[in-house]
PDB file of N, CA and C in Angstrom:
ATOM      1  N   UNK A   1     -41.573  46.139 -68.233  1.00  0.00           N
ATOM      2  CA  UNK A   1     -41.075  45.074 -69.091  1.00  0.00           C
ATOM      3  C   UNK A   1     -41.165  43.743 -68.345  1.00  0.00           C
ATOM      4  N   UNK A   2     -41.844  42.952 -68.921  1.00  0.00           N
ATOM      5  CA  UNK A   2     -41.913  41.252 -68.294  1.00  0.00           C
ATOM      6  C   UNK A   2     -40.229  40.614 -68.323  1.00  0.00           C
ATOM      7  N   UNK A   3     -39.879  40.231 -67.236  1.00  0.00           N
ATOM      8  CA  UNK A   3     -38.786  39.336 -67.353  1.00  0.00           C
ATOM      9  C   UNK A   3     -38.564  37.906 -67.763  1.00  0.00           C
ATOM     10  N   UNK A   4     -37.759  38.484 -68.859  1.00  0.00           N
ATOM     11  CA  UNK A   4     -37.385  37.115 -69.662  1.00  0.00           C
ATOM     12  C   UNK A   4     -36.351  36.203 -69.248  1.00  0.00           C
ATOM     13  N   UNK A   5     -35.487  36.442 -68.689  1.00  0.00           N
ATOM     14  CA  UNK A   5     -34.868  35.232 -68.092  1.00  0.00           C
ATOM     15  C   UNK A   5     -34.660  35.493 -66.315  1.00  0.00           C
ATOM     16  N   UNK A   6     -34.349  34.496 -66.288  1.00  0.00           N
ATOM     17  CA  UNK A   6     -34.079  33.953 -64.494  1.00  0.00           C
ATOM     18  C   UNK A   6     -32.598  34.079 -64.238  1.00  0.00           C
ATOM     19  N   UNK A   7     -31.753  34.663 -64.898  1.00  0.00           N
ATOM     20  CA  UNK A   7     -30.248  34.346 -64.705  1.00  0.00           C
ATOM     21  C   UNK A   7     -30.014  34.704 -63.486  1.00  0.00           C
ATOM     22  N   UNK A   8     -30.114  35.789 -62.980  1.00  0.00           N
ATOM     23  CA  UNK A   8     -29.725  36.233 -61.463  1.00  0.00           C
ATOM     24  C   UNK A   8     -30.480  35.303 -60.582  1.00  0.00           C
ATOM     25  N   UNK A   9     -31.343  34.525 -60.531  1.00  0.00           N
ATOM     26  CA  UNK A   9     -31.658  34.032 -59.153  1.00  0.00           C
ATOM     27  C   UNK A   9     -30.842  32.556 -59.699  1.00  0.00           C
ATOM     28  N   UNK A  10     -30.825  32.013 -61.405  1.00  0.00           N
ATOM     29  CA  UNK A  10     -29.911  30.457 -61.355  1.00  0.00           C
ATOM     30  C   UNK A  10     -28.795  31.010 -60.751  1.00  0.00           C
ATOM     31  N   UNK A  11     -28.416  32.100 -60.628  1.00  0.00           N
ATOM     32  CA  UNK A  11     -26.723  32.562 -60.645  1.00  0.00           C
ATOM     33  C   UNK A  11     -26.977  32.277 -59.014  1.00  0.00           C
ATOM     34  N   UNK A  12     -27.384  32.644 -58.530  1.00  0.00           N
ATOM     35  CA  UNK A  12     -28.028  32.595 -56.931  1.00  0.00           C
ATOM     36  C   UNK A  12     -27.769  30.953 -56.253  1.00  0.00           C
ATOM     37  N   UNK A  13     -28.712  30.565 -57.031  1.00  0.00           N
ATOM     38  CA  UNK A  13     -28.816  29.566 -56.834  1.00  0.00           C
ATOM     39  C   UNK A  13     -27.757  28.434 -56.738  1.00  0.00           C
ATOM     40  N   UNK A  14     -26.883  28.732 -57.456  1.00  0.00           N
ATOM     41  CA  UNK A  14     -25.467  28.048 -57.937  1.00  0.00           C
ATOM     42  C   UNK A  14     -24.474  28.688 -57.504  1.00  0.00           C
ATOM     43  N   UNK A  15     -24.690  29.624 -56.511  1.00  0.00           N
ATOM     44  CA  UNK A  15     -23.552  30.511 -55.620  1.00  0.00           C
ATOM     45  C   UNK A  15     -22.369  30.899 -56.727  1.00  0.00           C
ATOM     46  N   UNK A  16     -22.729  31.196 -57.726  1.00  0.00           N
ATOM     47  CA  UNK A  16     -22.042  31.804 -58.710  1.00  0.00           C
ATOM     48  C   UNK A  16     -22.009  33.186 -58.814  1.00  0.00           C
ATOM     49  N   UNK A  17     -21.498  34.182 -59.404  1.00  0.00           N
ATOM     50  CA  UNK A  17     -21.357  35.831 -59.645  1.00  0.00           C
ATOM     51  C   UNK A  17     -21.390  36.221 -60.813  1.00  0.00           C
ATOM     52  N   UNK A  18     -21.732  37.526 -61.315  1.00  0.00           N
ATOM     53  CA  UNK A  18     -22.135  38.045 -62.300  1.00  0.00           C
ATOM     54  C   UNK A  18     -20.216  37.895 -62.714  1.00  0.00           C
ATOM     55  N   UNK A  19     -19.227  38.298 -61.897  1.00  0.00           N
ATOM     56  CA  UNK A  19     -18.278  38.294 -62.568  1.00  0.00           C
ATOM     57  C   UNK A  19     -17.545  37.009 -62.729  1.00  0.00           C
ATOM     58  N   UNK A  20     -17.947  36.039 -61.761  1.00  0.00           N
ATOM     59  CA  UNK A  20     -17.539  34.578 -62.565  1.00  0.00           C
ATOM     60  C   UNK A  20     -18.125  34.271 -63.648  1.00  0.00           C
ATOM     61  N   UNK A  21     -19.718  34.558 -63.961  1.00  0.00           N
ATOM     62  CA  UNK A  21     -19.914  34.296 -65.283  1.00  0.00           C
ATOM     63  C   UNK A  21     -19.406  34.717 -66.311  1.00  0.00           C
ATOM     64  N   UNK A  22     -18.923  36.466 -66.000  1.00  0.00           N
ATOM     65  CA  UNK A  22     -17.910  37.140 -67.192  1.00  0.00           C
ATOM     66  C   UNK A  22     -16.856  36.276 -67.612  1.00  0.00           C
ATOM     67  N   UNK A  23     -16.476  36.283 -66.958  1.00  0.00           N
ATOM     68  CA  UNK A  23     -14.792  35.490 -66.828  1.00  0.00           C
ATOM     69  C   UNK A  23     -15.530  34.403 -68.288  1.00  0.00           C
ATOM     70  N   UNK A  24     -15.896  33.419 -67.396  1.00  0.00           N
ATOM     71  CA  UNK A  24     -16.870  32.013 -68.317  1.00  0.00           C
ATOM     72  C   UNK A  24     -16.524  32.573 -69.929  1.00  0.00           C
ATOM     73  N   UNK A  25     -17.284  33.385 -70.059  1.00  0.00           N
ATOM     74  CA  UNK A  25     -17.824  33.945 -70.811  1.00  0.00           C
ATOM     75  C   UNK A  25     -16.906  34.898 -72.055  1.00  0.00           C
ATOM     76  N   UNK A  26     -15.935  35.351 -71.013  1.00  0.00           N
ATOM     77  CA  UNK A  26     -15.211  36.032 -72.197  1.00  0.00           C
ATOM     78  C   UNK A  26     -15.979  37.550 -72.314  1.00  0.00           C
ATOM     79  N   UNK A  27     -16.713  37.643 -71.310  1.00  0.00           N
ATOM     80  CA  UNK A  27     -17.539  39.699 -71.758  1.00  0.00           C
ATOM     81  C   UNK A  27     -17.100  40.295 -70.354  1.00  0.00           C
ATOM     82  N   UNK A  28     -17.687  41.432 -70.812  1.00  0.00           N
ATOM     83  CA  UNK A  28     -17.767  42.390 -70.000  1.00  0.00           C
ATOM     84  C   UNK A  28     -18.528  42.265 -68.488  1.00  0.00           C
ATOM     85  N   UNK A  29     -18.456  42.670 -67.045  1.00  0.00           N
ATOM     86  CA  UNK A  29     -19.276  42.055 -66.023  1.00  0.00           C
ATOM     87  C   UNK A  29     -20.431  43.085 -66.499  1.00  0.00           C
ATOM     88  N   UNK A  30     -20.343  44.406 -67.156  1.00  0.00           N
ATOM     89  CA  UNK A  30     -21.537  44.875 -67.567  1.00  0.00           C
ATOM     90  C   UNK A  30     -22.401  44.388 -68.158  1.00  0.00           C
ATOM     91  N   UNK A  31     -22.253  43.598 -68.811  1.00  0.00           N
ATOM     92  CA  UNK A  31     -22.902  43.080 -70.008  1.00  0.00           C
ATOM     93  C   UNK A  31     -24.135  42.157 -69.044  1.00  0.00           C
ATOM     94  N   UNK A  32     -23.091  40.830 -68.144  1.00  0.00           N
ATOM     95  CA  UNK A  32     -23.998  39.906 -67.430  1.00  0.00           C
ATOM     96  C   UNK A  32     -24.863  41.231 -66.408  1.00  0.00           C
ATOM     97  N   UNK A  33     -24.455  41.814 -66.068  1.00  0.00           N
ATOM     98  CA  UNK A  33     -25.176  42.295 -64.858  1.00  0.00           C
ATOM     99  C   UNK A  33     -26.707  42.967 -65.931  1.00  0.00           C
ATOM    100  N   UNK A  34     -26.346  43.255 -67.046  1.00  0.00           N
ATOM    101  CA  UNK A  34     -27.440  43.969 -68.041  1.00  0.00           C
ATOM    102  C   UNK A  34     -28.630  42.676 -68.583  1.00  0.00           C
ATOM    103  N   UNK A  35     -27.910  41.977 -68.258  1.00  0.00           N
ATOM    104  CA  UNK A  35     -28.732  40.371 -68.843  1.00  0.00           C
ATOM    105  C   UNK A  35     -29.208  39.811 -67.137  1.00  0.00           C
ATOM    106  N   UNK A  36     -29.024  39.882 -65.932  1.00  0.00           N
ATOM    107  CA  UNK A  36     -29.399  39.950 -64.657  1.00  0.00           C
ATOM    108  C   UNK A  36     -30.405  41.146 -64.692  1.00  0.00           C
ATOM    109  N   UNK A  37     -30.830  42.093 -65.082  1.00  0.00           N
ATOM    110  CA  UNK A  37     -31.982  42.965 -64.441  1.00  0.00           C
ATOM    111  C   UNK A  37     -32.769  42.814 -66.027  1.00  0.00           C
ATOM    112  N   UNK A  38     -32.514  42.276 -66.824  1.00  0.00           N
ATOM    113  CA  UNK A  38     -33.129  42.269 -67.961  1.00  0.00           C
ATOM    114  C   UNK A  38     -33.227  43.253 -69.054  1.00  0.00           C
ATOM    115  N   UNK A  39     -32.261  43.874 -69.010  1.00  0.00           N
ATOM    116  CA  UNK A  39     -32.016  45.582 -69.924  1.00  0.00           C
ATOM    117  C   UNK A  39     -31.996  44.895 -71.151  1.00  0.00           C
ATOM    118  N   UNK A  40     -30.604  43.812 -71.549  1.00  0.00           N
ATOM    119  CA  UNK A  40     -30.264  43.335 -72.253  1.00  0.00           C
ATOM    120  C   UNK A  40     -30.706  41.580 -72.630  1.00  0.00           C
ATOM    121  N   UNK A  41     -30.655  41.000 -73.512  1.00  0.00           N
ATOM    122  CA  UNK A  41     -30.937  39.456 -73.475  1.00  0.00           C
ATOM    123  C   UNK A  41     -29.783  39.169 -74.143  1.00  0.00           C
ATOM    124  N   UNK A  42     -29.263  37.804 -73.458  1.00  0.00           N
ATOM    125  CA  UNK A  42     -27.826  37.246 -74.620  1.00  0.00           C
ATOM    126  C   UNK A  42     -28.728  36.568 -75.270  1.00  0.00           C
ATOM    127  N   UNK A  43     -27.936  36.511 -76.747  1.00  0.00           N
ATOM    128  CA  UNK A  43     -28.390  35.436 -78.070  1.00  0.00           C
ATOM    129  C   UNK A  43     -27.950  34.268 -77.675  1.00  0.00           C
ATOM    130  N   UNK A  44     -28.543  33.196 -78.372  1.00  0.00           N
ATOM    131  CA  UNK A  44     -29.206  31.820 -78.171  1.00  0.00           C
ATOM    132  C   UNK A  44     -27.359  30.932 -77.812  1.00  0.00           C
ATOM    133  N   UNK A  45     -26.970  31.027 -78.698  1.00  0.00           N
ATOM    134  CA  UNK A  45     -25.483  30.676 -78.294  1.00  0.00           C
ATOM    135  C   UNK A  45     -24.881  30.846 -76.760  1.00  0.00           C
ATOM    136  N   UNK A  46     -24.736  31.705 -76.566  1.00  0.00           N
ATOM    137  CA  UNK A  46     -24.506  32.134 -75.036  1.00  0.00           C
ATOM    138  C   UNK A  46     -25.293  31.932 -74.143  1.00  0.00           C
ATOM    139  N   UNK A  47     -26.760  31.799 -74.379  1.00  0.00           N
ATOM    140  CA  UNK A  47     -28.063  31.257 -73.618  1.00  0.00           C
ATOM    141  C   UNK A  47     -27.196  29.726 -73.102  1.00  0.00           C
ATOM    142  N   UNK A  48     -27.271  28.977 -74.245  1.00  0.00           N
ATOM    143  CA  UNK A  48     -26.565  27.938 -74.321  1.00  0.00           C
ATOM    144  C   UNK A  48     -25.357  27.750 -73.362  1.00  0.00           C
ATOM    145  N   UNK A  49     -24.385  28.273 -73.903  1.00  0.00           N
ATOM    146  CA  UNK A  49     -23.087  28.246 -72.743  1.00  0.00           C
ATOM    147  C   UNK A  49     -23.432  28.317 -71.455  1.00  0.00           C
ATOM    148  N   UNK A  50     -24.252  29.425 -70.913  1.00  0.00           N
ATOM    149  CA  UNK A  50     -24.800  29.624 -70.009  1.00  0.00           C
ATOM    150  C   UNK A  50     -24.992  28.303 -68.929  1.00  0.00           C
ATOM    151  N   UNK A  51     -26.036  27.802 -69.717  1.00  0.00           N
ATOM    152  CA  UNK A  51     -26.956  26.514 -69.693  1.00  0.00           C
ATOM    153  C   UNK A  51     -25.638  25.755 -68.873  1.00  0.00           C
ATOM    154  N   UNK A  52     -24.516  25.438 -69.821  1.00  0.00           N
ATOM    155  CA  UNK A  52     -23.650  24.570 -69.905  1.00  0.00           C
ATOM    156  C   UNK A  52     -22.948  24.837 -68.728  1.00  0.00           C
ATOM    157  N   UNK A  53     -22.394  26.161 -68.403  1.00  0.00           N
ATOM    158  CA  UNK A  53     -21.845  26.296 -67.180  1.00  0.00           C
ATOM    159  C   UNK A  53     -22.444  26.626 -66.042  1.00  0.00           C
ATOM    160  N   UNK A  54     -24.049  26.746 -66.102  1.00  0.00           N
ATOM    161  CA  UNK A  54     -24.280  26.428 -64.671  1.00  0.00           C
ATOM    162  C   UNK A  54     -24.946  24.888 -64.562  1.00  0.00           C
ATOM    163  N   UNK A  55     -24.975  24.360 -65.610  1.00  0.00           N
ATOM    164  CA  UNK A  55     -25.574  23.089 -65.332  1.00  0.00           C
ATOM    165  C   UNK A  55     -26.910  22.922 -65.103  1.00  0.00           C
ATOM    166  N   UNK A  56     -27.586  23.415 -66.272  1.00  0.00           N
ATOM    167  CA  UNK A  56     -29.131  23.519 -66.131  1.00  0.00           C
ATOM    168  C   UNK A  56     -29.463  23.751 -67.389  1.00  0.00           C
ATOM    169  N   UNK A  57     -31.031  23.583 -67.432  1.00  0.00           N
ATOM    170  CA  UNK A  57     -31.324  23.293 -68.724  1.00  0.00           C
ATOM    171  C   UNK A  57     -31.763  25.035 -69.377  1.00  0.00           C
ATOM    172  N   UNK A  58     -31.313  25.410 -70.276  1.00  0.00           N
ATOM    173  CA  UNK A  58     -32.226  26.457 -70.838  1.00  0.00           C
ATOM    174  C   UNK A  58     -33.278  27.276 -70.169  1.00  0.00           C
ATOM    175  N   UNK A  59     -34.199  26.116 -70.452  1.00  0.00           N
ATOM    176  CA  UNK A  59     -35.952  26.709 -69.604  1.00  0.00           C
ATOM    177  C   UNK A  59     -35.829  27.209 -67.972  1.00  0.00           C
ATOM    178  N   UNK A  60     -34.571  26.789 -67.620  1.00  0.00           N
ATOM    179  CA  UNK A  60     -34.480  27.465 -66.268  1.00  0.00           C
ATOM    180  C   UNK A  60     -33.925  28.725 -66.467  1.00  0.00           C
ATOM    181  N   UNK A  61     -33.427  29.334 -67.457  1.00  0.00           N
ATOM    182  CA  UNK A  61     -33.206  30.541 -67.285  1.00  0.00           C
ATOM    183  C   UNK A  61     -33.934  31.422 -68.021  1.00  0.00           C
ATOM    184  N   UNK A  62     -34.879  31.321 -69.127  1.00  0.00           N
ATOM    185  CA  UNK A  62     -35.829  31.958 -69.926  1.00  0.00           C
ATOM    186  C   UNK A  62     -37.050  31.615 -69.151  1.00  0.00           C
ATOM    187  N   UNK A  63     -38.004  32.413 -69.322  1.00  0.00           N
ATOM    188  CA  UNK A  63     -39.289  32.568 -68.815  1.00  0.00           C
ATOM    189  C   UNK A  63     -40.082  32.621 -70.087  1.00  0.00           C
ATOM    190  N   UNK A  64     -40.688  31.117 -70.346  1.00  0.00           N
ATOM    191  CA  UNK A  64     -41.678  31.066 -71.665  1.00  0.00           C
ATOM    192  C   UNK A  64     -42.654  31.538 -71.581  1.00  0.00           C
ATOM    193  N   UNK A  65     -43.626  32.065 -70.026  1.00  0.00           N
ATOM    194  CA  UNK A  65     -44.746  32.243 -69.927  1.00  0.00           C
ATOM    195  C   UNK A  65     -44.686  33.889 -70.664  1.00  0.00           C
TER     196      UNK A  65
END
């Protein structure tokens, strides 16, 4: 499966955690860690939030190619 988003290395990058993003977020740390290896994708809303709480644009965490 091609990987569609970058979340684990922005999360990296921003010395952030799969379970600080839960928290953020209001889910499960399963859920982010399932959206980190790419099992799962969050919908566009939460893409969004995302965006918002690490402070980056979208396209840094989806892979358009």
């Amino acid at each position: 499966m091609e990987e569609l988003n970058q979340l684990k290395l922005v999360l990296v990058k921003n010395k952030k955690t799969n379970k600080w993003l839960a928290e953020q977020l209001g889910v499960n740390q399963t859920t982010v860690s399932k959206w980190c290896t790419n099992t799962t994708q969050p919908d566009l809303a939460t893409l969004k939030r995302i965006s918002e709480l690490l402070n980056v644009n979208v396209s840094e965490i989806i892979n358009f190619d």
